[in-house]
Protein backbone atom coordinates (compact mmCIF):
# COMPACT_ATOMS: atom_id res chain seq x y z
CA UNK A 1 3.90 6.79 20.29
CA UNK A 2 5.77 9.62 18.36
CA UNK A 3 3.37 11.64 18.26
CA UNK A 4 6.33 14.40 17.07
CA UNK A 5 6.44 12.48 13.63
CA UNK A 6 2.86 11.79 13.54
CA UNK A 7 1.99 15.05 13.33
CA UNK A 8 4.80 16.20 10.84
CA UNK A 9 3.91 13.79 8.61
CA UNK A 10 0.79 14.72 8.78
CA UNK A 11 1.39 18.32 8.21
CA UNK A 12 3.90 17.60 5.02
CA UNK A 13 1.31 15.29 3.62
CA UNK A 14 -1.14 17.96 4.02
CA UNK A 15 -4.78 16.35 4.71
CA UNK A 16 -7.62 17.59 6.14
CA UNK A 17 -9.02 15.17 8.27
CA UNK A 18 -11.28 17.88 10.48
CA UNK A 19 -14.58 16.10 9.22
CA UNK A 20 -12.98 13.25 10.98
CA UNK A 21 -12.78 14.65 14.40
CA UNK A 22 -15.38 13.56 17.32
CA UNK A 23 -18.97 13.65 16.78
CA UNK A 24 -21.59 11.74 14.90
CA UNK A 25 -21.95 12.31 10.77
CA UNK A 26 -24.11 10.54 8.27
CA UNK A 27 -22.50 7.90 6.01
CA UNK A 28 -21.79 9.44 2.30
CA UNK A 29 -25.01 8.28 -0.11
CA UNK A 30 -27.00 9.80 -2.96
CA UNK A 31 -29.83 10.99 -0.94
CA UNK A 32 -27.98 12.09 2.55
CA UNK A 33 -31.36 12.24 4.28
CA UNK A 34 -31.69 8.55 4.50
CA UNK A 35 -28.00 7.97 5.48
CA UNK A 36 -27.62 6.19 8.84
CA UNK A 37 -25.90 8.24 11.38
CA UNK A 38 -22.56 6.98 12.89
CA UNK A 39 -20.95 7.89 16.24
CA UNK A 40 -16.80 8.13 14.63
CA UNK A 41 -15.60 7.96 18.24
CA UNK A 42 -16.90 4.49 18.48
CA UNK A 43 -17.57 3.02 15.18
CA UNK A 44 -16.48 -0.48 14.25
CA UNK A 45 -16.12 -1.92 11.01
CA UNK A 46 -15.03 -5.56 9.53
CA UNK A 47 -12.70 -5.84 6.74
CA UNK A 48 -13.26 -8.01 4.53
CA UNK A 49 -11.05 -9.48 1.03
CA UNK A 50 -8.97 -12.01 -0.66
CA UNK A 51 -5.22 -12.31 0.16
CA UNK A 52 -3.38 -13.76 -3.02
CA UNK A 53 -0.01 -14.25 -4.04
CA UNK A 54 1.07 -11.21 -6.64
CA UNK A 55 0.25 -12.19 -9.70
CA UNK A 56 3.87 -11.48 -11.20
CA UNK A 57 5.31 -13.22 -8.48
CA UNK A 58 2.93 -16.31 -9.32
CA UNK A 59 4.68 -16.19 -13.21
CA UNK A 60 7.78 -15.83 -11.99
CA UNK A 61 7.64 -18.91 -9.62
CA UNK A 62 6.25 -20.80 -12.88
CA UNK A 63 8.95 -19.98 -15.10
CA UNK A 64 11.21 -21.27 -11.86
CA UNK A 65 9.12 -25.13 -11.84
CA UNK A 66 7.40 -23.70 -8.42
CA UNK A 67 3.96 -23.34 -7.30
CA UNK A 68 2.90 -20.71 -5.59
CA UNK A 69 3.20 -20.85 -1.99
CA UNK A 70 -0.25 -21.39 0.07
CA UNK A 71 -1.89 -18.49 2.07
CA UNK A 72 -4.58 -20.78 3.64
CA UNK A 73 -3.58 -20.11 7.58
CA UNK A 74 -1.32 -17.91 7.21
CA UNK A 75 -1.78 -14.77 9.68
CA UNK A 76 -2.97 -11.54 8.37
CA UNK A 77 -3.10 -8.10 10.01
CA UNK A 78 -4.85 -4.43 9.40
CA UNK A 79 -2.58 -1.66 10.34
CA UNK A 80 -2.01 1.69 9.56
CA UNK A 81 1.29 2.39 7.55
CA UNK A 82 2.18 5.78 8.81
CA UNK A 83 1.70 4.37 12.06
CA UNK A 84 4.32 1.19 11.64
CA UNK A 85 6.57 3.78 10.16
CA UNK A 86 6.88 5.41 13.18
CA UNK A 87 7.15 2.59 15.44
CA UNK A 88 3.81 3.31 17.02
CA UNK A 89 2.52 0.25 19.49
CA UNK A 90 -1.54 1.34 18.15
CA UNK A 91 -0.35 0.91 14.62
CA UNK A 92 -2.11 -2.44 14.32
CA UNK A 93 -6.52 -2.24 14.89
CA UNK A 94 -6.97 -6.66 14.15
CA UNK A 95 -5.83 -9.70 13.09
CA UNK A 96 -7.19 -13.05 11.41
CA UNK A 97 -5.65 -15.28 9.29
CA UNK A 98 -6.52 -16.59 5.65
CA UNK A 99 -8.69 -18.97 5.00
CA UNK A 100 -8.72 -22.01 2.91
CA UNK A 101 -10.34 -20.16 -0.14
CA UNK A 102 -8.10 -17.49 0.36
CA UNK A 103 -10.73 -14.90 1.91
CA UNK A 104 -10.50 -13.23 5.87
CA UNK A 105 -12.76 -11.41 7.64
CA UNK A 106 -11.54 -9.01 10.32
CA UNK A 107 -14.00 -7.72 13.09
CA UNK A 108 -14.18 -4.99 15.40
CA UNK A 109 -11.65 -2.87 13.71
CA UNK A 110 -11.90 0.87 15.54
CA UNK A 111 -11.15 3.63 13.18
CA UNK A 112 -11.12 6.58 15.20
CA UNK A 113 -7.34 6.43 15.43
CA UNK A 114 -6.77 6.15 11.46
CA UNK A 115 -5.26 9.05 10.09
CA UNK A 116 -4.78 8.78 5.98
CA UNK A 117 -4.58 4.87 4.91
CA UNK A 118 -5.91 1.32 6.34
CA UNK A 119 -3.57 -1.54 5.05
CA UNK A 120 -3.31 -5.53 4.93
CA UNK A 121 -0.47 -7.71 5.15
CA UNK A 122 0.49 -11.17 5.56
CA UNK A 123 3.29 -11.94 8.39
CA UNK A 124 4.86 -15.30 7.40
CA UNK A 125 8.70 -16.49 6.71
CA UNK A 126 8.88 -17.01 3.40
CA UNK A 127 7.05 -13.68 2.68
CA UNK A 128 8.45 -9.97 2.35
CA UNK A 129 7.35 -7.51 5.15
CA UNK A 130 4.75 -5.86 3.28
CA UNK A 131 0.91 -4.36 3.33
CA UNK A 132 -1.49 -3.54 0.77
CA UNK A 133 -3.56 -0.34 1.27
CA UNK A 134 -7.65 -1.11 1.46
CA UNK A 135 -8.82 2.00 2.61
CA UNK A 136 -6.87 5.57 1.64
CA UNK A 137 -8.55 8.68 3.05
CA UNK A 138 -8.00 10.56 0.01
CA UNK A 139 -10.76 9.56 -1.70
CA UNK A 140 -13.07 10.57 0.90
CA UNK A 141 -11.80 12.60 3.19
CA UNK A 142 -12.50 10.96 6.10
CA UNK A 143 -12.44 7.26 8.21
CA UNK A 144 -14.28 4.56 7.22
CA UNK A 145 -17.69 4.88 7.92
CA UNK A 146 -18.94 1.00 6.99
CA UNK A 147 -17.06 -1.85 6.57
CA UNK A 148 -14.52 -2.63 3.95
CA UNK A 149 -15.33 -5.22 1.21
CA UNK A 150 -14.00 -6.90 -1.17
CA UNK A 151 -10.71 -5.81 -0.46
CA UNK A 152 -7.30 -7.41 -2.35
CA UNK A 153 -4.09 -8.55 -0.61
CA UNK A 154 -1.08 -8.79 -2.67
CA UNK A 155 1.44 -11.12 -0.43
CA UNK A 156 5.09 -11.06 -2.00
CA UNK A 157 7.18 -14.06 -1.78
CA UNK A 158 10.75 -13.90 -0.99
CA UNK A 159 11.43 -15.05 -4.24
CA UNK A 160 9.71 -11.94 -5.98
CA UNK A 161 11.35 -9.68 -3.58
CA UNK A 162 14.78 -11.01 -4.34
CA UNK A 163 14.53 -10.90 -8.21
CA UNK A 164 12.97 -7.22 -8.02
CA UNK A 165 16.30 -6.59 -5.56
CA UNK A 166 18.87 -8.21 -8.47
CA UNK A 167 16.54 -6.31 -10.88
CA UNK A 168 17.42 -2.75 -9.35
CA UNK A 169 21.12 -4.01 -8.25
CA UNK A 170 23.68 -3.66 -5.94
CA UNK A 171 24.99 -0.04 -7.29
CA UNK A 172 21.57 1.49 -7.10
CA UNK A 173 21.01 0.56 -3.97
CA UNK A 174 23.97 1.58 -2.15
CA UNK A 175 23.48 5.17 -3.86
CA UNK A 176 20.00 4.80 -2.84
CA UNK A 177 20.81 4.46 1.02
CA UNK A 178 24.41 5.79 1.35
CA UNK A 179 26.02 2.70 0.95
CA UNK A 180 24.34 1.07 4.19
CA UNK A 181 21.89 -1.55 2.79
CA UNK A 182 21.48 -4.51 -0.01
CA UNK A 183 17.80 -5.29 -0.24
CA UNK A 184 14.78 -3.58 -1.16
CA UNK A 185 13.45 -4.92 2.38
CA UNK A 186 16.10 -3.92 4.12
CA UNK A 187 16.17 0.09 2.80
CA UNK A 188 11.99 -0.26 2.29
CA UNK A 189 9.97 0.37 -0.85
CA UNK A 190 6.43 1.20 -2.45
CA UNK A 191 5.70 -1.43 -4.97
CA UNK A 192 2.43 -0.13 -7.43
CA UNK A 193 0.71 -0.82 -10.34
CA UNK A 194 -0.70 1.52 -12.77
CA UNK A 195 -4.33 0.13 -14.49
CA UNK A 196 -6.99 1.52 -16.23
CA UNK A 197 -10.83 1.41 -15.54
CA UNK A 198 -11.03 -1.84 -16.29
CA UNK A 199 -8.20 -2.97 -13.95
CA UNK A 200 -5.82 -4.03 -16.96
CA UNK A 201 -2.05 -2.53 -16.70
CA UNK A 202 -1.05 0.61 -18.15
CA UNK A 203 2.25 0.41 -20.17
CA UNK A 204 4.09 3.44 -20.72
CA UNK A 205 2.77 4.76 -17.55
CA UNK A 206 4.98 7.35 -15.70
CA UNK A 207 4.40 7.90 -12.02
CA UNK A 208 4.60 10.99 -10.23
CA UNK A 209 5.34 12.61 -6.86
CA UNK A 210 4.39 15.34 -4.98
CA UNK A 211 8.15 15.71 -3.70
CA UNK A 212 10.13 16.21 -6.55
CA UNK A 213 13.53 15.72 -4.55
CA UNK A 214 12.55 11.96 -4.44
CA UNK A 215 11.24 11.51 -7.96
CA UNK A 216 15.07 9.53 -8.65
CA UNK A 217 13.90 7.04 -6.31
CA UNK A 218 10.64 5.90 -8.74
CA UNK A 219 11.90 2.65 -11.11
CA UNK A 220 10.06 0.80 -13.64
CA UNK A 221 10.78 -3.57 -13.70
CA UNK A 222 10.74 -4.94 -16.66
CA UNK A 223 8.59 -7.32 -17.70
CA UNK A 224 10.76 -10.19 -17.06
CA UNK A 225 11.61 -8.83 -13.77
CA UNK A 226 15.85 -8.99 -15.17
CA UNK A 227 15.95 -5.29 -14.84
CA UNK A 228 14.59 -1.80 -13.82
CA UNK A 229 14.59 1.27 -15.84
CA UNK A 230 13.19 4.93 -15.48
CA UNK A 231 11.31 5.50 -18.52
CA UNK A 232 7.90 3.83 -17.79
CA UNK A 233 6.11 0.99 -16.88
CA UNK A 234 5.97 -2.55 -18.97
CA UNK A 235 3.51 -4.43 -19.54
CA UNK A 236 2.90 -5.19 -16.18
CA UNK A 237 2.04 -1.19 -15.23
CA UNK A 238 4.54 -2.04 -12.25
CA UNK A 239 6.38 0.39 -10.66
CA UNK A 240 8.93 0.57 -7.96
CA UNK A 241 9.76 3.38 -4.94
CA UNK A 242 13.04 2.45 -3.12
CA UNK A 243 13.70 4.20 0.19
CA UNK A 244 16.61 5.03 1.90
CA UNK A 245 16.92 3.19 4.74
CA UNK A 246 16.15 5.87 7.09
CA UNK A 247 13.37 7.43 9.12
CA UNK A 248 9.25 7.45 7.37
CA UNK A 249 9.02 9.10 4.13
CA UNK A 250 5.59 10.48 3.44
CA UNK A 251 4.12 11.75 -0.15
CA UNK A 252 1.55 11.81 -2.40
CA UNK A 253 1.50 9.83 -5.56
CA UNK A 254 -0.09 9.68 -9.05
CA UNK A 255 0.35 9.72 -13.11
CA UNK A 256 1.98 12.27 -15.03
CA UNK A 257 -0.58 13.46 -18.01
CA UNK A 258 -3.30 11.75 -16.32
CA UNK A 259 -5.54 13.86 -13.97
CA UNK A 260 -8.21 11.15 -14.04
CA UNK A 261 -6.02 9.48 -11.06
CA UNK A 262 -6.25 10.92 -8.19
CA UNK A 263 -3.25 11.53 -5.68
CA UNK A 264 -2.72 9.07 -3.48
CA UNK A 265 -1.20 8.52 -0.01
CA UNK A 266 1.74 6.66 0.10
CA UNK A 267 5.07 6.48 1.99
CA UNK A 268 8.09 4.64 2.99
CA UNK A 269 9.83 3.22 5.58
CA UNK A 270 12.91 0.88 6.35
CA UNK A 271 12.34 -2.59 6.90
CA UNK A 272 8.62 -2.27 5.12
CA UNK A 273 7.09 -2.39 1.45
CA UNK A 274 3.90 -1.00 0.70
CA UNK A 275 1.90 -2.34 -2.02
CA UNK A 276 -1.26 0.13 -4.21
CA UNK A 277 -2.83 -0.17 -7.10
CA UNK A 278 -3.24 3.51 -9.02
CA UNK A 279 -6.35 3.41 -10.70
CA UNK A 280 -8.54 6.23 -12.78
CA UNK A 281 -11.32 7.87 -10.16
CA UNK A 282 -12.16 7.21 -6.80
CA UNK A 283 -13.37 3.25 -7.43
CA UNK A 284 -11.51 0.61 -8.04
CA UNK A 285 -12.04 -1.51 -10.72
């Protein structure tokens, strides 16, 4: 493991995960004195979702004459982002695969070694590299204490990946990575969606970062997916983060004017998307 970059990512991200370290601590609740106490070092949750196909990538494959493609079988992991970014062997805590009705149910997930986010991802040809984050420590503070439910996967077809890649084009991307690389795959990126608290998109939405020397990185696709801009998001409340190619990029992220959403974790790394939703408060919709 690097543990070099862990821990410099960790310090230029800036979290406080001390109420995470060894020991036993009651789960979070309205009355504390009836919480269930946990032992952190040893806890093990199950994860628990849906894995669906994007639903702009689902229009766009309709406006080609193509269904979506199926997830039932296909094999779907929990990992830690920062981890992958660094190449770390523990970066993945399970695996499972989607069923039929498009749930999964991961056991036995440890979460003593999760430091800011837990992710999900399909790993399938036909599919871009890329995980959706379930769990992000900056709503709480710490691990996960019980299992994750109800959690959404957003898988992205090739298909998507290459029209969002013609969208931001070939000039912007060699700028974007000195010249080296000529998809968003290949260089990484952070694809997000801005909603409100009802979960519908937020047009006009402008996203920012905590790191202003990568705020030129942040693009908006256009509805139709033809093009990107830097204004704000469409309709769909999309927006995109392209990376550079090189080593993990760590930040936080939110919405400019809007201190109802809180700063995320997010970050970037080269042959890897990441996929969040930004939503108003600490719940999702």
């Amino acid at each position: 493991m690097k543990s070099s970059c862990l821990l410099a990512s960790f310090a230029l991200l800036g979290l406080n995960l001390a109420a995470c370290g060894s020991g036993s601590m009651p789960d979070p609740g309205a009355n504390t004195e009836d919480a269930q106490i946990v032992d952190l070092d040893n806890l093990q949750i199950t994860v628990r979702g849906r894995a669906e196909v994007l639903p702009e990538a689902v229009r766009l494959l309709a406006e080609q004459g193509q269904p979506p493609p199926s997830l039932a079988g296909v094999p779907l992991v929990i990992e830690e982002p920062l981890r992958v970014g660094v190449n770390d062997a523990s970066a993945t805590f399970g695996a499972g695969s989607v069923e039929e009705d498009n749930g999964f149910s991961v056991s036995d997930v440890a979460v003593k070694d999760i430091h800011l986010s837990l992710a999900a991802g399909v790993e399938q040809e036909g599919f871009a590299r890329a995980s959706t984050i379930i769990f992000d420590t900056a709503f709480t503070g710490s691990r996960p204490r019980t299992d994750v439910i109800d959690a959404q996967v957003w898988a992205l077809p090739m298909a998507f990946h290459n029209a969002l890649t013609r969208a931001v084009g070939d000039e912007n991307l060699r700028t974007l990575t000195g010249g080296q690389l000529l998809t968003l795959q290949q260089a990484g990126f952070v694809l997000g969606r801005v909603v409100d608290a009802h979960g519908q998109p937020v047009a006009g939405a402008r996203v920012r970062l905590d790191r202003d020397e990568l705020a030129h990185r942040i693009y908006y696709p256009s509805e139709d997916l033809s093009q990107v801009g830097q204004e704000g998001t469409s309709a769909t409340g999309l927006f995109l983060y392209v990376h550079s190619g090189g080593d993990l990029e760590t930040f936080h992220v939110s919405v400019q004017g809007r201190d109802e959403y809180v700063w995320r974790n997010a970050g970037a790394m080269a042959g890897h998307g990441l996929v969040l939703t930004l939503f108003p408060g600490t719940r999702a919709p």
